[in-house]
C-alpha atoms as a PDB file:
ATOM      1  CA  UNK A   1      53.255  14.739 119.692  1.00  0.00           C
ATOM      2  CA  UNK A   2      51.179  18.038 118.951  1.00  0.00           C
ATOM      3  CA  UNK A   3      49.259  16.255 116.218  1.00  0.00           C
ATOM      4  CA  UNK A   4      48.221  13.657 118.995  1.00  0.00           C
ATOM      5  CA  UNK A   5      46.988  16.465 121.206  1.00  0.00           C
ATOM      6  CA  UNK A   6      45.481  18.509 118.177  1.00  0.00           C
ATOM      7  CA  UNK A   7      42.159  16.727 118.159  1.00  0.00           C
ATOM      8  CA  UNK A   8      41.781  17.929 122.297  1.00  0.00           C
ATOM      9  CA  UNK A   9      42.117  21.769 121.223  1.00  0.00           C
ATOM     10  CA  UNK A  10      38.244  22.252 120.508  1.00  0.00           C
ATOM     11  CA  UNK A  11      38.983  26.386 121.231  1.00  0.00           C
ATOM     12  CA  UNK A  12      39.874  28.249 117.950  1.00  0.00           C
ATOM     13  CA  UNK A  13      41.659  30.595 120.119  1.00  0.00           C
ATOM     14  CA  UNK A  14      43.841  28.092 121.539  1.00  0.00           C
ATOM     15  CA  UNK A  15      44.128  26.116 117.784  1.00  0.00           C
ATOM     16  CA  UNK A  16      45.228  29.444 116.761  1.00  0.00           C
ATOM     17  CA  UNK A  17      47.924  30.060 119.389  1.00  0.00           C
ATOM     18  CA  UNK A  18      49.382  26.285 119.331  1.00  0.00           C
ATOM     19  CA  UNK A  19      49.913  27.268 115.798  1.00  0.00           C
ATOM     20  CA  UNK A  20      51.578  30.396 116.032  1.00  0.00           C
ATOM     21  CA  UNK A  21      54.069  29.258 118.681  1.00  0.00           C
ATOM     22  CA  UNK A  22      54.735  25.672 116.101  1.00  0.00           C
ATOM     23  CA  UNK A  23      55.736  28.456 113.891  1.00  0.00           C
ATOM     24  CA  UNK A  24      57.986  30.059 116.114  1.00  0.00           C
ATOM     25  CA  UNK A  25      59.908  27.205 116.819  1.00  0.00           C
ATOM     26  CA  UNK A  26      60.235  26.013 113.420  1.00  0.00           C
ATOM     27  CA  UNK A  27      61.912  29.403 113.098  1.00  0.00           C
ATOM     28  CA  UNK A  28      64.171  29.419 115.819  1.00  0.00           C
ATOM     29  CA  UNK A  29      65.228  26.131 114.635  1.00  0.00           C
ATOM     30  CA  UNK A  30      65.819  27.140 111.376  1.00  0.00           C
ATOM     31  CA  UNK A  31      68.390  29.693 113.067  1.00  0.00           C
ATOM     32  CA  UNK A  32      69.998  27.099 114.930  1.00  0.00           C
ATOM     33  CA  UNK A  33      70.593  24.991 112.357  1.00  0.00           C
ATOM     34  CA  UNK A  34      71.820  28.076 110.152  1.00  0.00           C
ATOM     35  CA  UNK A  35      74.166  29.180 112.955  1.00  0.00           C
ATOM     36  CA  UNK A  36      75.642  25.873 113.939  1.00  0.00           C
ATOM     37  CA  UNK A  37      76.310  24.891 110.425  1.00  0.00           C
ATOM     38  CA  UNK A  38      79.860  25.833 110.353  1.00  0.00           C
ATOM     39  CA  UNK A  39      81.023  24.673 113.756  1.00  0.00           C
ATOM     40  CA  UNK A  40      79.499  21.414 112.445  1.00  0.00           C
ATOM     41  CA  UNK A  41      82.375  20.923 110.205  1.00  0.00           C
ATOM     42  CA  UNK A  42      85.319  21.903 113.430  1.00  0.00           C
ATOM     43  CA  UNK A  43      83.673  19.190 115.565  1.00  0.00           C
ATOM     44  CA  UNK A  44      82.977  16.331 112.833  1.00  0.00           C
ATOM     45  CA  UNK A  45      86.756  16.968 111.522  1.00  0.00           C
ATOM     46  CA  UNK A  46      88.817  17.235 114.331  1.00  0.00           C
ATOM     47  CA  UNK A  47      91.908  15.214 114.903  1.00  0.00           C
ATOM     48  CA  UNK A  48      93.100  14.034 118.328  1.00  0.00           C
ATOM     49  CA  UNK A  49      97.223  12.698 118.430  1.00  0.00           C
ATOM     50  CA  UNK A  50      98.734  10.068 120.314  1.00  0.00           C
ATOM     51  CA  UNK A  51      99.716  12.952 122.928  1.00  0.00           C
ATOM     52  CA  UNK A  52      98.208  15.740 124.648  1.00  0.00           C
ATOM     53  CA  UNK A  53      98.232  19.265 122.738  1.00  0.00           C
ATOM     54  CA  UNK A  54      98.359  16.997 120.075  1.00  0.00           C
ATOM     55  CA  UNK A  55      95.331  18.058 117.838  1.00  0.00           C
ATOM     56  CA  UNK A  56      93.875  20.112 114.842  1.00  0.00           C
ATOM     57  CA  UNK A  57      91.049  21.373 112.941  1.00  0.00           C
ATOM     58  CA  UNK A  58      90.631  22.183 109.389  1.00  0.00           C
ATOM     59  CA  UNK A  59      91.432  25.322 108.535  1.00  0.00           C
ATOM     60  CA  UNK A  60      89.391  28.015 107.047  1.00  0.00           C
ATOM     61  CA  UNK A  61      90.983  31.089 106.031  1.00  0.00           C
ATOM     62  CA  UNK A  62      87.395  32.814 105.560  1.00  0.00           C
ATOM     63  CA  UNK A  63      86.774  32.447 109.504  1.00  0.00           C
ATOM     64  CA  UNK A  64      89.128  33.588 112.081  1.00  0.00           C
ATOM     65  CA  UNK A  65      88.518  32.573 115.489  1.00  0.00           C
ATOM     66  CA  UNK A  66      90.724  34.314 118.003  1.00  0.00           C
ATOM     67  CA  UNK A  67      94.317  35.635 117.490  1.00  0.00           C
ATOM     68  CA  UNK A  68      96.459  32.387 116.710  1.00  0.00           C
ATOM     69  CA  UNK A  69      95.444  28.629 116.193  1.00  0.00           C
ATOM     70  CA  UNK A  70      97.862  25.604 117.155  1.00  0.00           C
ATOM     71  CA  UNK A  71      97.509  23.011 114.811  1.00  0.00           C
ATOM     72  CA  UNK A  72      98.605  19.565 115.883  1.00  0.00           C
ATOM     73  CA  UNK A  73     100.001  20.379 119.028  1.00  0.00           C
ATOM     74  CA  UNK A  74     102.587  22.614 116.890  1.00  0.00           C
ATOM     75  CA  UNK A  75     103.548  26.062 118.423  1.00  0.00           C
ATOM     76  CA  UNK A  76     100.638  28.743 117.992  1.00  0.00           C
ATOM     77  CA  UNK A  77     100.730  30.733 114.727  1.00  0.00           C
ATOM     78  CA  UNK A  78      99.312  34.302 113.857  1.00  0.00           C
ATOM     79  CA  UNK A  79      96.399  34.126 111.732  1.00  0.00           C
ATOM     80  CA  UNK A  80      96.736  35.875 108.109  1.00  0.00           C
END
């Protein structure tokens, strides 16, 4: 889409700018993608039972997310 445009951007200040800010973003969405790596693998591998309460992620022991986790509906367990 900015490629189309690129051509109507005769102003080296505004080439310059247009530039800059492509940069940015790349950058920020580099970060995103670096952040939102790991809850990638929670959402893609989570299991959903028959009933409710019924589910479970996969466990990482490097990672703790809050004070307990209930896996497959079981009862909620301290994390070690």
């Amino acid at each position: 889409m900015l490629l189309k445009r690129e051509a109507r951007m005769p102003n080296p200040l505004d080439r310059e700018d247009t530039e800059y800010l492509a940069q940015k973003m790349g950058e920020a969405l580099e970060e995103i993608s670096i952040i939102t790596k790991g809850i990638k693998n929670y959402v893609k591998n989570i299991t959903i039972g028959e009933r409710p309460g019924q589910y479970g992620f996969p466990v990482d022991r490097r990672v703790r997310i809050g004070a307990s986790i209930s896996i497959n509906g079981g009862e909620p367990r301290p994390l070690t």
